[in-house]
Protein backbone atom coordinates (compact mmCIF):
# COMPACT_ATOMS: atom_id res chain seq x y z
CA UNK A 1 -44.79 80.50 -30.27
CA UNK A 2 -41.17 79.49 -31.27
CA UNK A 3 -39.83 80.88 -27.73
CA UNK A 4 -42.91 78.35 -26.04
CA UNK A 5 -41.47 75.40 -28.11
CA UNK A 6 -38.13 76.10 -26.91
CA UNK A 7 -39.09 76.06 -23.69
CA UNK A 8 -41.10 72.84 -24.35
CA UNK A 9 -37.73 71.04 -25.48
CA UNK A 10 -35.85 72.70 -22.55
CA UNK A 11 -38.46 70.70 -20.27
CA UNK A 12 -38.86 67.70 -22.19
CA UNK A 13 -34.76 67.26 -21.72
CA UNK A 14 -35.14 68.19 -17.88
CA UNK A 15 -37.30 65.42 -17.64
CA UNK A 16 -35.68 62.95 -19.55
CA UNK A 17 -32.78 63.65 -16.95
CA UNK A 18 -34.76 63.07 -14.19
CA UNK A 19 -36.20 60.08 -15.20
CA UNK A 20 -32.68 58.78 -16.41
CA UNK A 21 -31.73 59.58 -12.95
CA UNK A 22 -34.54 57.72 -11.15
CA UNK A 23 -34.10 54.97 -12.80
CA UNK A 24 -30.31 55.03 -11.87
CA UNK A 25 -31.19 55.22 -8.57
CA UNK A 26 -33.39 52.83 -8.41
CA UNK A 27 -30.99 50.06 -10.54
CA UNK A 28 -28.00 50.97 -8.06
CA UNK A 29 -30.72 50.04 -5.23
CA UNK A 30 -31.33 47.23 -6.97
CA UNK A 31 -27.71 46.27 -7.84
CA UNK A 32 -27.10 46.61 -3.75
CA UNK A 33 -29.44 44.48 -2.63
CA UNK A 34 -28.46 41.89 -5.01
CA UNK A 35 -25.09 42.14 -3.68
CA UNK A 36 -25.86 41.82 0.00
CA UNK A 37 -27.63 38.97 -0.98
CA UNK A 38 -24.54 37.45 -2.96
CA UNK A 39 -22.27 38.16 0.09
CA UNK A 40 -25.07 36.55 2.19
CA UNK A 41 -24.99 33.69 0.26
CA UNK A 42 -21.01 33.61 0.17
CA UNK A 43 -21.19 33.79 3.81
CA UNK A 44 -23.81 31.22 4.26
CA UNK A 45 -21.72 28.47 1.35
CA UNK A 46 -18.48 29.28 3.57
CA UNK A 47 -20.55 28.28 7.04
CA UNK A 48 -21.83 25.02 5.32
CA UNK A 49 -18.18 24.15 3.76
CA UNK A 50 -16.45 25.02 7.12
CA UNK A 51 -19.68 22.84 9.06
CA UNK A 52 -19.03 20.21 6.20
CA UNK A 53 -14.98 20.07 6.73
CA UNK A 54 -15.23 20.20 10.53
CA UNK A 55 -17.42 17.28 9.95
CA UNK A 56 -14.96 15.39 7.90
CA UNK A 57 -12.27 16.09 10.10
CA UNK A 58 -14.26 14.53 12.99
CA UNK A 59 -15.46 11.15 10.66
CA UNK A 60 -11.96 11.18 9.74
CA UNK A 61 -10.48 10.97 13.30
CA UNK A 62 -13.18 8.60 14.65
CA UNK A 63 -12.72 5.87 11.67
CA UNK A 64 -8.79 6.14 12.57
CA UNK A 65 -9.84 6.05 16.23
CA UNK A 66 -11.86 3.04 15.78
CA UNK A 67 -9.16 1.22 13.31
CA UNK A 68 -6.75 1.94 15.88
CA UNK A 69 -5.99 -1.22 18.30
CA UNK A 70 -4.65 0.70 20.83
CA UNK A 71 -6.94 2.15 23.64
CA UNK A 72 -3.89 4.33 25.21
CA UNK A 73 -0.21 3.79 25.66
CA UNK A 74 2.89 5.46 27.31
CA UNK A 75 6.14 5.99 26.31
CA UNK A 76 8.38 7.60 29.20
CA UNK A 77 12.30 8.02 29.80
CA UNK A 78 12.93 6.81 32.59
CA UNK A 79 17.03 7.20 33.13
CA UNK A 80 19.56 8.91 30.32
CA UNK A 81 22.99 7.64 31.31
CA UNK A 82 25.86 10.25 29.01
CA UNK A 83 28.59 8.01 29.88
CA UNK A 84 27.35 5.46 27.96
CA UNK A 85 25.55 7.66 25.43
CA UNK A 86 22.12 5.81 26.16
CA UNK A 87 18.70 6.00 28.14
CA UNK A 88 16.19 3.64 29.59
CA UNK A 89 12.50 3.71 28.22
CA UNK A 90 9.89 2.56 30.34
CA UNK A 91 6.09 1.28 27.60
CA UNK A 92 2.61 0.77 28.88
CA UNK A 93 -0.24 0.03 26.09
CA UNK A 94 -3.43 -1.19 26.36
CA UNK A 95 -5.14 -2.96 23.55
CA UNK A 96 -8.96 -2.61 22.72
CA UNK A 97 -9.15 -6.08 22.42
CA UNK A 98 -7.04 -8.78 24.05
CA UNK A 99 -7.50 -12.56 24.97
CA UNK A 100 -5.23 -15.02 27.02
CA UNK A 101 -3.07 -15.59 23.91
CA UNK A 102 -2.47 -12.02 22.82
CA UNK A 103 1.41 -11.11 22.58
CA UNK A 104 2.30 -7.52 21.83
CA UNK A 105 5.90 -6.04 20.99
CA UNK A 106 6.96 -2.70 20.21
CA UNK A 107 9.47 -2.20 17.38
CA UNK A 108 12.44 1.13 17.44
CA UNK A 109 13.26 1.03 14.04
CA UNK A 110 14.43 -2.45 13.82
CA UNK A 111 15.11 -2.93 17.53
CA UNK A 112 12.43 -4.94 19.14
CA UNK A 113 11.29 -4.64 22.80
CA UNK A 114 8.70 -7.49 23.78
CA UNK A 115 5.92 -6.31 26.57
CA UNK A 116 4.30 -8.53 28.81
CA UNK A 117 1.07 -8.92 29.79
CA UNK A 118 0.19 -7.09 33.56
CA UNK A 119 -3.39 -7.40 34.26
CA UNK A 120 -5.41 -5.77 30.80
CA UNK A 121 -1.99 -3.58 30.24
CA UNK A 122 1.09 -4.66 28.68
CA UNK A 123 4.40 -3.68 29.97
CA UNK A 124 8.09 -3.16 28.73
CA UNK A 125 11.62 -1.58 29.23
CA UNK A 126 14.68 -1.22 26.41
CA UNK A 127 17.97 0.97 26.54
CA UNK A 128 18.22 3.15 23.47
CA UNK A 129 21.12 5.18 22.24
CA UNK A 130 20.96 8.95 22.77
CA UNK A 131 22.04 9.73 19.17
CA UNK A 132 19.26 8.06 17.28
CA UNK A 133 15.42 9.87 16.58
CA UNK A 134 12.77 7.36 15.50
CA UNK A 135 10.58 9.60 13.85
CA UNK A 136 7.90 7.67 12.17
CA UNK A 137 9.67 4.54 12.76
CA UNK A 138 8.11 3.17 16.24
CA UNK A 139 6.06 0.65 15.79
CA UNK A 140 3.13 -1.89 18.46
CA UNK A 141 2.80 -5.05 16.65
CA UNK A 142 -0.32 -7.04 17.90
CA UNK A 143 -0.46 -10.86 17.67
CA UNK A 144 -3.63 -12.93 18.31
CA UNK A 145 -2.53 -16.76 17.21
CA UNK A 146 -1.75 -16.41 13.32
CA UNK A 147 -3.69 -12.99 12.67
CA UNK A 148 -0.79 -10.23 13.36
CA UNK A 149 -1.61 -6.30 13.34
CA UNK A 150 0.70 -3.28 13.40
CA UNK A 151 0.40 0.29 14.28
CA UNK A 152 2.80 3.02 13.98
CA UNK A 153 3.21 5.90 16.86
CA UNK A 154 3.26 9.30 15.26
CA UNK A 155 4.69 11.08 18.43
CA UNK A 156 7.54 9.44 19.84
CA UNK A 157 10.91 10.57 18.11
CA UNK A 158 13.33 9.90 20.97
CA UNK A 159 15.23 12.39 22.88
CA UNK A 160 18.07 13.43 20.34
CA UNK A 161 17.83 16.89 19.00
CA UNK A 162 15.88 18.08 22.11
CA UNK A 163 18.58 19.13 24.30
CA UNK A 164 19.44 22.47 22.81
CA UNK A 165 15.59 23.10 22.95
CA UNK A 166 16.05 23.21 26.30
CA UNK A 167 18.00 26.75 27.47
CA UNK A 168 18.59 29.94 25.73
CA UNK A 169 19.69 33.04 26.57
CA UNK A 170 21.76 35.84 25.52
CA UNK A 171 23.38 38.66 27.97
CA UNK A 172 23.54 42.82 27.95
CA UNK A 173 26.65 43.80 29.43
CA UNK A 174 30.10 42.61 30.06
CA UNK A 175 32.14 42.26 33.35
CA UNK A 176 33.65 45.09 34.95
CA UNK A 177 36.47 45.30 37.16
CA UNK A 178 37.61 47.97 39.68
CA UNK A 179 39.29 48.34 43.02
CA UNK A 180 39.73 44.91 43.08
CA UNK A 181 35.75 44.33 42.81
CA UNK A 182 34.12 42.73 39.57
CA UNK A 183 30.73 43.59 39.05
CA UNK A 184 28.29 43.22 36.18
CA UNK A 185 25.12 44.81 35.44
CA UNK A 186 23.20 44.02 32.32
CA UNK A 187 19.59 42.38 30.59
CA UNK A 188 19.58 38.74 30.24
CA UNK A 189 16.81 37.77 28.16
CA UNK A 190 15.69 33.75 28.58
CA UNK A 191 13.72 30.90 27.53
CA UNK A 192 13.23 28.00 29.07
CA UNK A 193 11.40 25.05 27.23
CA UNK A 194 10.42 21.75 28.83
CA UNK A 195 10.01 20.51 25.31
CA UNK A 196 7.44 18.25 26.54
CA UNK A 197 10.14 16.14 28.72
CA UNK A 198 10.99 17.74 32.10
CA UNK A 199 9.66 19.63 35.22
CA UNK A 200 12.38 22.08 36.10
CA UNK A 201 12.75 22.55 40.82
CA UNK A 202 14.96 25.62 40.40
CA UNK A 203 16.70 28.22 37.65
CA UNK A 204 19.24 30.73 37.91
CA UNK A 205 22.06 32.59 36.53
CA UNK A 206 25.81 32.32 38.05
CA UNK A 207 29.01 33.07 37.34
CA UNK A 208 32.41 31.17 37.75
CA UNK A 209 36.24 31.78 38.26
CA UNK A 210 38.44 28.97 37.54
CA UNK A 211 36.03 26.80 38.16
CA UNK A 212 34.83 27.87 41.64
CA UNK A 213 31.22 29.55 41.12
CA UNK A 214 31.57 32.61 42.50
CA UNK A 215 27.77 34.28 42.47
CA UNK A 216 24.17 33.16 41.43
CA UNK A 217 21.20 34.96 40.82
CA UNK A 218 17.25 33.22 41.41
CA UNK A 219 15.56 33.53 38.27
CA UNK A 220 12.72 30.63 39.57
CA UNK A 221 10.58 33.24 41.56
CA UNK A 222 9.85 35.28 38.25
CA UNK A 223 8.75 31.95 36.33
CA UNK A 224 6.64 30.85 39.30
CA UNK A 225 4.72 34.80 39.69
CA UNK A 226 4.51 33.95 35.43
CA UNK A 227 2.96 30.66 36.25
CA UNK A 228 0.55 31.83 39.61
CA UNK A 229 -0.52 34.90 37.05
CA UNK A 230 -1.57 33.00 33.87
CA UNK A 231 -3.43 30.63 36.51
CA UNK A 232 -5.77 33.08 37.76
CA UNK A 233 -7.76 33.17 34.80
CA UNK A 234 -9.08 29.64 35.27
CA UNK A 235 -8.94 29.69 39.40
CA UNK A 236 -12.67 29.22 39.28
CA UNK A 237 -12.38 26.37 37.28
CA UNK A 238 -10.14 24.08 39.43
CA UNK A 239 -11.36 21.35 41.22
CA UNK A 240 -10.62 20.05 44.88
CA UNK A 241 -8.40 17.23 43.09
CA UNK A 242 -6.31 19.65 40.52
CA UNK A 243 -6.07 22.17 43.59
CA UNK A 244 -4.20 19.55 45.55
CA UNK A 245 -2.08 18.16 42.71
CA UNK A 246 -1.02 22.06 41.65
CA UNK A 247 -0.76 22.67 45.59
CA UNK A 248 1.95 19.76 45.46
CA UNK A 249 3.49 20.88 41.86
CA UNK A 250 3.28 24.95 42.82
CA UNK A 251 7.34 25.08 43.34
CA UNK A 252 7.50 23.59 39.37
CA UNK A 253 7.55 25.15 36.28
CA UNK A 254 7.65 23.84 32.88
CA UNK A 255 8.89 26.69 30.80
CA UNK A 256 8.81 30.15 30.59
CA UNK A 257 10.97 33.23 28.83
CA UNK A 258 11.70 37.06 30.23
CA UNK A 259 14.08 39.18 31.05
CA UNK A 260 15.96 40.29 34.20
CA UNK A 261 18.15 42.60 34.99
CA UNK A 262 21.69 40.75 36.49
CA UNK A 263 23.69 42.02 39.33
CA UNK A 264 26.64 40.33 40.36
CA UNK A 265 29.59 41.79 43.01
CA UNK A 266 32.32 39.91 43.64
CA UNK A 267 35.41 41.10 45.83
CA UNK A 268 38.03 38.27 45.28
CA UNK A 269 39.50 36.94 49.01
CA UNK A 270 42.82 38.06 50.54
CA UNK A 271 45.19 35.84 49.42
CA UNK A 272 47.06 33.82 52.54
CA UNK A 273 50.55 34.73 53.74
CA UNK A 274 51.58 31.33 52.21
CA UNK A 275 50.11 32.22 48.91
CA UNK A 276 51.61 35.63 49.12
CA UNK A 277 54.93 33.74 49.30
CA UNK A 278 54.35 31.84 46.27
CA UNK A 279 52.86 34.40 43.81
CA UNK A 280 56.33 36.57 44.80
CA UNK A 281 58.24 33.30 43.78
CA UNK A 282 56.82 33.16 40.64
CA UNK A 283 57.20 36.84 39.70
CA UNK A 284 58.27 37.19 35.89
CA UNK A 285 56.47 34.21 34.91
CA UNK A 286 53.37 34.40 32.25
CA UNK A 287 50.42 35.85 33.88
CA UNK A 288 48.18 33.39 35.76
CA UNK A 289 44.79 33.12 33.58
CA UNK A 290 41.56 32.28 35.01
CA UNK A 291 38.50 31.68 33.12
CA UNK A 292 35.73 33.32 33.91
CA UNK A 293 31.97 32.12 33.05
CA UNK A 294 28.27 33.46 33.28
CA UNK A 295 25.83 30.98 32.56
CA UNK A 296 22.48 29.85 32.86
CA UNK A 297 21.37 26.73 35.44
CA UNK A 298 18.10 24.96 34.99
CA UNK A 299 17.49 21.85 37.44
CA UNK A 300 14.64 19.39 36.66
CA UNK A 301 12.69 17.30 39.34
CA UNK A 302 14.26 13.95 37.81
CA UNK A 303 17.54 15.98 38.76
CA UNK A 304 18.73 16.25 35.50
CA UNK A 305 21.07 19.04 35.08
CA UNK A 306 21.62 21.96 31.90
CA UNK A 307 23.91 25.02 31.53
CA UNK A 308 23.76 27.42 28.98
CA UNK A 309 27.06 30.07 28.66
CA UNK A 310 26.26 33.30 27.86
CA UNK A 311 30.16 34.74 28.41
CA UNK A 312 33.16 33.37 28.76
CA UNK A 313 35.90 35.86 29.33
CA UNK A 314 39.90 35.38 30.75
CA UNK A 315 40.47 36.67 34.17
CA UNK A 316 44.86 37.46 34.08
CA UNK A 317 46.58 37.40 37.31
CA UNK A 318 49.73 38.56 37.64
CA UNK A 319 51.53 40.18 41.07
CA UNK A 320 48.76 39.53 43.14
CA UNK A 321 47.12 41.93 40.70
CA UNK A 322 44.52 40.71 38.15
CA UNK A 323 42.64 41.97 35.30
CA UNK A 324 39.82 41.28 32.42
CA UNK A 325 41.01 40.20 29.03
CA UNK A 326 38.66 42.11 26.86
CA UNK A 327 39.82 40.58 24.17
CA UNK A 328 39.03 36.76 24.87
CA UNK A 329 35.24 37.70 25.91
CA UNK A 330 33.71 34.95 24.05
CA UNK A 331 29.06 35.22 23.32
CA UNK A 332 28.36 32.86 21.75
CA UNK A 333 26.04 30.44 23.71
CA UNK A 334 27.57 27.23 25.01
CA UNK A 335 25.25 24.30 26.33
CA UNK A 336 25.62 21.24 28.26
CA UNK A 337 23.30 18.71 30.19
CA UNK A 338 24.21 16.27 33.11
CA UNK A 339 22.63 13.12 34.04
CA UNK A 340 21.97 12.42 37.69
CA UNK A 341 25.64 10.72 37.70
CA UNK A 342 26.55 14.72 36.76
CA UNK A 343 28.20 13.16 33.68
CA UNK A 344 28.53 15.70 31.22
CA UNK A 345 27.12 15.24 27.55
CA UNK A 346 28.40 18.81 25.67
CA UNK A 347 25.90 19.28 23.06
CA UNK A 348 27.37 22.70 21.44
């Protein structure tokens, strides 16, 4: 009898347990489903918020699209003269609304520039100096009789501060010179940035001696096989009139960055008896130095022109024999733009 009632208890516990774990299993199925549902719903409160703010956004830009009083405008260099430390801006707005009495002026910083009226456009030129950005500070100012109305353009900042955007580059390797030959072989890495400005006809890499360029290497054909590769993708997509205007622009590029590998070979002329004649002269004097460049050449369609140094090193000649000064090799990058005068304006 006592060994039954143990038993009894034994089973009574056993099933206690097993009902403890049902119900466990049943309140963690429970507990999951109630969390799927709570992500669910997170999911579904994150669509509506992102639907709502994508909404916003869009009232947002069509009130300020509809309080603006400007239908379209252009603001586009037209000439950058270094010499005088100024360029030429060409403006062409149209208003929403205009009558026979509408004047319209556009305002850099303080400096006004009055357009005229040319059919529903309005037209206007001013010479600004190279130094200055207008950030924030251009302003249209619209005048119909007494009732005046001003709005400020958010993406015209002028032209300082972009010219070191333009051409970077850095260079693997350093001149070598033997049996009267100098040769390099090394990685130049580059970028090239139109920084929203320029359309660049040709790009290299070349190297000068005393001033006398001495070797260039074509660095356009890998940004145009960049620019014909990244096109593919939308070939289907082109119509007849793109086709013909990227058939007339397919020898431009507007930026790119890569890297080639650089091989120059240079064997420096025989010198002329007359020259012979002279170097003996001058025997025991300080040795002749040269200096010697490697830089990179970027040429826009406007015909604008910028240089980037990657190495500047001394060439010594002395006895009809010459050298490398190791210790002169200079890396750090150098740049400089020309105007189509080829005025130089150094900007490092």
């Amino acid at each position: 009898m006592k060994k039954w009632k143990a038993n009894w208890k034994k089973i009574l516990i056993v099933l206690i347990l097993i009902l403890l774990l049902v119900f466990g299993i049943l309140m963690y199925g429970k507990v999951s489903e109630l969390t799927n549902q709570l992500a669910y719903l997170q999911d579904t409160t994150n669509i509506i918020l992102s639907d709502v703010g994508g909404m916003q956004s869009s009232i947002e830009k069509t009130l300020e699209e509809e309080a603006s009083m400007v239908e379209d405008y252009s603001i586009e260099v037209k000439d950058m003269d270094f010499a005088r430390h100024e360029y030429k801006v060409e403006v062409s707005v149209i208003p929403k609304e205009y009558t026979d009495n509408t004047t319209m002026s556009i305002y850099f910083g303080t400096t006004e520039c009055p357009l005229k009226a040319d059919g529903y456009m309005f037209k206007g030129n001013i010479t600004l100096p190279l130094n200055k950005t207008f950030n924030g500070n251009v302003t249209f100012l619209l005048a119909n009789g007494k009732k005046k109305t001003t709005e400020v353009v958010e993406d015209f900042d002028g032209v300082s501060g972009k010219f070191d955007q333009v051409l970077s580059g850095t260079l693997d390797g350093t001149p070598a010179l033997k049996d009267g030959k100098l040769s390099l072989k090394g990685k130049c890495t580059y970028t090239l940035d139109n920084v929203a400005m320029y359309h660049f006809k040709s790009f290299e890499i070349a190297a000068s001696l005393d001033g006398e360029e001495i070797w260039t290497q074509d660095l356009m054909q890998n940004l145009l096989e960049e620019k014909q590769e990244s096109s593919k993708d939308d070939k289907d997509l082109v119509t007849t009139e793109q086709a013909v205007e990227e058939n007339s622009e397919g020898s431009t590029v507007d930026s790119g960055s890569g890297t080639v590998t650089c091989r120059m070979v240079y064997e420096k002329p025989q010198q002329q008896k007359e020259d012979v004649e002279q170097t003996q002269a001058q025997e025991g004097q300080t040795p002749a130095r040269k200096p010697l460049r490697i830089y990179l050449r970027a040429v826009t369609t406007e015909g604008y022109r910028f240089e980037t140094d990657l190495l500047r090193e001394d060439a010594m000649e002395e006895e009809n024999k010459w050298s490398l000064d190791k210790e002169s090799i200079d890396t750090k990058m150098y740049r400089s733009v020309y105007d189509r005068k080829d005025q130089e304006l150094t900007i490092d």
